[in-house]
Protein backbone atom coordinates (compact mmCIF):
# COMPACT_ATOMS: atom_id res chain seq x y z
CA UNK A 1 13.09 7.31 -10.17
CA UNK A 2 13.93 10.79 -8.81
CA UNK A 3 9.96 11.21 -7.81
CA UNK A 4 9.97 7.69 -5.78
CA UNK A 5 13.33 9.29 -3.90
CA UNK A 6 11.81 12.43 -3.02
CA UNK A 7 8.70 10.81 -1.85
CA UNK A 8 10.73 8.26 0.29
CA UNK A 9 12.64 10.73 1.86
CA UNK A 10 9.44 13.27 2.66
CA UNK A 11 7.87 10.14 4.14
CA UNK A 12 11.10 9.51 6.64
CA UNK A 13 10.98 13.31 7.54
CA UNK A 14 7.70 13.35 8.13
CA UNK A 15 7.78 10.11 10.12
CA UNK A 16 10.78 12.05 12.19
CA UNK A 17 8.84 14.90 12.69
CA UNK A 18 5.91 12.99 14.01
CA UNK A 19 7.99 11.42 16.57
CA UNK A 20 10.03 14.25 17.36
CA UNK A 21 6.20 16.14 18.64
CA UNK A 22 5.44 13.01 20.31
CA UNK A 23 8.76 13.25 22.41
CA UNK A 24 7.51 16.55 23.31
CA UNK A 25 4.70 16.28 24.21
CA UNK A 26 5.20 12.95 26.60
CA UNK A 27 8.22 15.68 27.52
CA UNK A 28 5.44 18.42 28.37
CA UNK A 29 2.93 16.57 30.13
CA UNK A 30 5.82 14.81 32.45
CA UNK A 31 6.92 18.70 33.42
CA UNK A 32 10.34 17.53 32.74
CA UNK A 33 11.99 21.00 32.33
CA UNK A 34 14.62 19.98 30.13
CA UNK A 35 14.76 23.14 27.93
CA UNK A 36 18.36 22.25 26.55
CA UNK A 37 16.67 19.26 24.97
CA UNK A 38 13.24 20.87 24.14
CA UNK A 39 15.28 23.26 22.32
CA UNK A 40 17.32 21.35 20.32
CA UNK A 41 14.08 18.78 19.20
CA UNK A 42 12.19 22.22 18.50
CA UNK A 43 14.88 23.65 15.68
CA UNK A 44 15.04 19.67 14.73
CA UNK A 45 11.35 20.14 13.82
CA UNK A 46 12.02 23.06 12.32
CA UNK A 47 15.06 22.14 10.09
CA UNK A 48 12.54 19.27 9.10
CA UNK A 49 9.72 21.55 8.22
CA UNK A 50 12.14 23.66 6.35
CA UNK A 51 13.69 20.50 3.90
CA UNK A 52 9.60 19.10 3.75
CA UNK A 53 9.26 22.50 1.58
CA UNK A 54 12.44 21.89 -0.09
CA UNK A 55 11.21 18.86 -1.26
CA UNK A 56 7.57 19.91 -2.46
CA UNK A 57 9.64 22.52 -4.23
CA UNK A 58 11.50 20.02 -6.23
CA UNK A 59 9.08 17.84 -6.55
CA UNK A 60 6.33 20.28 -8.28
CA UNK A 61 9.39 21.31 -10.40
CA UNK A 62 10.03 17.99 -11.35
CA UNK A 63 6.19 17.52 -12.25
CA UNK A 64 6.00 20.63 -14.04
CA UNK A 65 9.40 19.44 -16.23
CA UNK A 66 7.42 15.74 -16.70
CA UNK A 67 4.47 17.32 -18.14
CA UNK A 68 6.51 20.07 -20.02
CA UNK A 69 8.38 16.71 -21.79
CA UNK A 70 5.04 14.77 -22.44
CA UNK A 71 3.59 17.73 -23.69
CA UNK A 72 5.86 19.85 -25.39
CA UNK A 73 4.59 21.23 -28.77
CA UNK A 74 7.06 19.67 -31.04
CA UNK A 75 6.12 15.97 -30.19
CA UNK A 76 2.52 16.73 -29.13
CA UNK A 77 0.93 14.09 -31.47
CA UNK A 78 -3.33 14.12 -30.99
CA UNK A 79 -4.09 10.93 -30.68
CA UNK A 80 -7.75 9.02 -30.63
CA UNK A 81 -8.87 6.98 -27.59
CA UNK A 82 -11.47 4.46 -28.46
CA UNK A 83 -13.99 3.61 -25.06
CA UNK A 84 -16.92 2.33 -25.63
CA UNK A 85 -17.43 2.98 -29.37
CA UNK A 86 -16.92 6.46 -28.33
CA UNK A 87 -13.70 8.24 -30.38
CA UNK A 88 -12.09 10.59 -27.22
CA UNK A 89 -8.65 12.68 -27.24
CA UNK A 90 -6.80 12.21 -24.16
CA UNK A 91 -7.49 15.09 -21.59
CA UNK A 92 -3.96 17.39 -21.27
CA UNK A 93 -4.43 17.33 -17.54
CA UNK A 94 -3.32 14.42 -16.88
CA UNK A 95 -1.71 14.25 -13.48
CA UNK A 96 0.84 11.65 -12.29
CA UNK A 97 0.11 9.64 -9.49
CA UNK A 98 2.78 8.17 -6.87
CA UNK A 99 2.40 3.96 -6.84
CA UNK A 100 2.39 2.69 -3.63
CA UNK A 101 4.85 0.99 -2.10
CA UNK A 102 5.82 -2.22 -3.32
CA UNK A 103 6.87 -3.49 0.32
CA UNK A 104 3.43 -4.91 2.05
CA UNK A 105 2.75 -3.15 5.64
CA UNK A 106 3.67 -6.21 8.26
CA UNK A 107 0.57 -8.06 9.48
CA UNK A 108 -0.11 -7.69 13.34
CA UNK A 109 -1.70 -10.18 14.90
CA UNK A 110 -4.10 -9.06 17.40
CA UNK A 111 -6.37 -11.87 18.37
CA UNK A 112 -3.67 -14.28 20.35
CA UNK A 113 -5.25 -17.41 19.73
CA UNK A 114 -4.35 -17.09 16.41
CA UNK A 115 -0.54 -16.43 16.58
CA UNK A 116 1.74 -19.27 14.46
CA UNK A 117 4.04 -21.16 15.84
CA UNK A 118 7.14 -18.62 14.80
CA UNK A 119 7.38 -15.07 15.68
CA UNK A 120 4.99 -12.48 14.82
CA UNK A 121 3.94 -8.92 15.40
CA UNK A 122 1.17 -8.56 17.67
CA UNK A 123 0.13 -6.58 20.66
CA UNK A 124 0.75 -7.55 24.18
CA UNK A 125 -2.48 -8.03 26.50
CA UNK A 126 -0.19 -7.27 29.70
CA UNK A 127 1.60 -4.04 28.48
CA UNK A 128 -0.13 -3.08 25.21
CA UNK A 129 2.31 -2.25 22.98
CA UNK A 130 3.11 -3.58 19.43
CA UNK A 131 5.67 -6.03 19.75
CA UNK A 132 6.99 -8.77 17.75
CA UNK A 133 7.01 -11.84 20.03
CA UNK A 134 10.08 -14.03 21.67
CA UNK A 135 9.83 -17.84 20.82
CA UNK A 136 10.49 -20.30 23.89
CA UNK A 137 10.40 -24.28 23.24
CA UNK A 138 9.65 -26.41 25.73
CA UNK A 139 9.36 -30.02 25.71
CA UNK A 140 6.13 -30.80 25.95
CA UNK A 141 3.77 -34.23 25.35
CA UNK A 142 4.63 -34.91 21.40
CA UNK A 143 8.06 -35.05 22.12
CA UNK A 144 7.75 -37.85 25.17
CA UNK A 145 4.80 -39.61 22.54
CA UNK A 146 7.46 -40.10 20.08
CA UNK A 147 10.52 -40.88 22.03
CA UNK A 148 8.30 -43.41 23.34
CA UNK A 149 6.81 -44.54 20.23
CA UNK A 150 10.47 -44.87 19.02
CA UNK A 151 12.21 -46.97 22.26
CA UNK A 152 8.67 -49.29 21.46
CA UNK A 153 10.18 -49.53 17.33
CA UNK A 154 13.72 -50.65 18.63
CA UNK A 155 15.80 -47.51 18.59
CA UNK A 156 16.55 -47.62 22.44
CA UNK A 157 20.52 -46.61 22.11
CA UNK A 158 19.93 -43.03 22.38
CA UNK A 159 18.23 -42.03 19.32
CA UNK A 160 14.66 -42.29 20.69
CA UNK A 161 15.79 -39.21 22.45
CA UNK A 162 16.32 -37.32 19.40
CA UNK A 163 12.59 -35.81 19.25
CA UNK A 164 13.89 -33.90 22.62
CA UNK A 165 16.85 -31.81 20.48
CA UNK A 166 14.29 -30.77 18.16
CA UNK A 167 11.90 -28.00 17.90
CA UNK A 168 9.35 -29.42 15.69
CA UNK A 169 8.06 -31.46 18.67
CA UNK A 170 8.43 -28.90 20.45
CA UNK A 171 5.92 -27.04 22.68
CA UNK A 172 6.02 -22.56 21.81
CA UNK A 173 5.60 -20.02 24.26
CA UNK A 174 4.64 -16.34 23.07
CA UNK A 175 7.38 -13.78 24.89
CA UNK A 176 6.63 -9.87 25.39
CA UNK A 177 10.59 -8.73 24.89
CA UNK A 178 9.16 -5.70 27.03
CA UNK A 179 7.60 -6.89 29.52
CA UNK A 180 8.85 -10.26 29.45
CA UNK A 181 5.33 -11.70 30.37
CA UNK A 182 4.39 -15.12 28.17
CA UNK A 183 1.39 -14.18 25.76
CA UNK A 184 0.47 -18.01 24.81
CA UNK A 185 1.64 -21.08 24.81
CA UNK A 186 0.84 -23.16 21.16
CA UNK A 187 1.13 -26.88 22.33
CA UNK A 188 1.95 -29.53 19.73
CA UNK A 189 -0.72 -32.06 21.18
């Protein structure tokens, strides 16, 4: 449990130091001579750097103190391995791996004409960054083909305009929240 901690928190450092160089170099190149601000991002990296080692420290002492347990002398026990037909005694270097995470990465979308009809992460053709879309209904020919079909059935009192309040019937538009720039429209019909 303590292993899965320190390796969540060296990922968010090193995901804040990444991001932190970026800033400074998009700083750099722009010749914005902010030095109060490269400054304080620089000792930020650096403060960052210094708790990364921290927690490779701990986390080879916590390794060493896992193998120590599973193979301390007292309850070493040598025990057979069968593969194969094969008798083999389990190798003593026997180094534990992280698991990955158990959150799947979010799918991006890249080829528009296959977006769904609800929001999704995808990149935007005008200003290419990753964004995940706005939804915009519009009413659009399903929803006059069944108000329609509905006045022809008998409900003419105001309920064949129900399929106009809903979104099912519904035409989508793609957004950019960026750019605000429509990506696709998904009709119904």
């Amino acid at each position: 449990m303590e292993m899965n901690q320190l390796s969540f928190r060296r990922q968010q450092l090193i995901d804040r130091r990444k991001m932190l160089t970026i800033l400074q170099e998009f700083r750099n190149r722009s010749n914005n001579n902010s030095t109060a601000e490269g400054s304080k991002q620089q000792s930020e990296i650096q403060c960052i750097d210094q708790e990364l080692q921290e927690l490779s420290e701990k986390k080879r002492a916590l390794q060493e103190s896992q193998d120590n347990i599973l193979h301390s002398k007292d309850q070493r026990k040598e025990c057979i391995i069968s593969q194969g037909g094969v008798s083999v005694l389990p190798d003593p270097s026997v180094v534990f791996v992280e698991a990955p995470p158990s959150i799947p990465a979010p799918e991006v979308i890249l080829d528009i004409q296959k977006l769904p009809p609800c929001s999704c992460q995808t990149q935007c053709p005008q200003c290419r960054q990753f964004i995940t879309t706005e939804m915009v209904t519009s009413v659009g020919n399903v929803a006059c083909l069944v108000c329609v079909t509905m006045s022809i059935l008998g409900c003419v009192a105001g309920c064949c305009l129900i399929p106009f309040c809903i979104d099912n019937f519904k035409d989508v538009t793609h957004r950019c929240p960026k750019c605000r720039s429509s990506i696709i429209t998904i009709k119904k019909l």
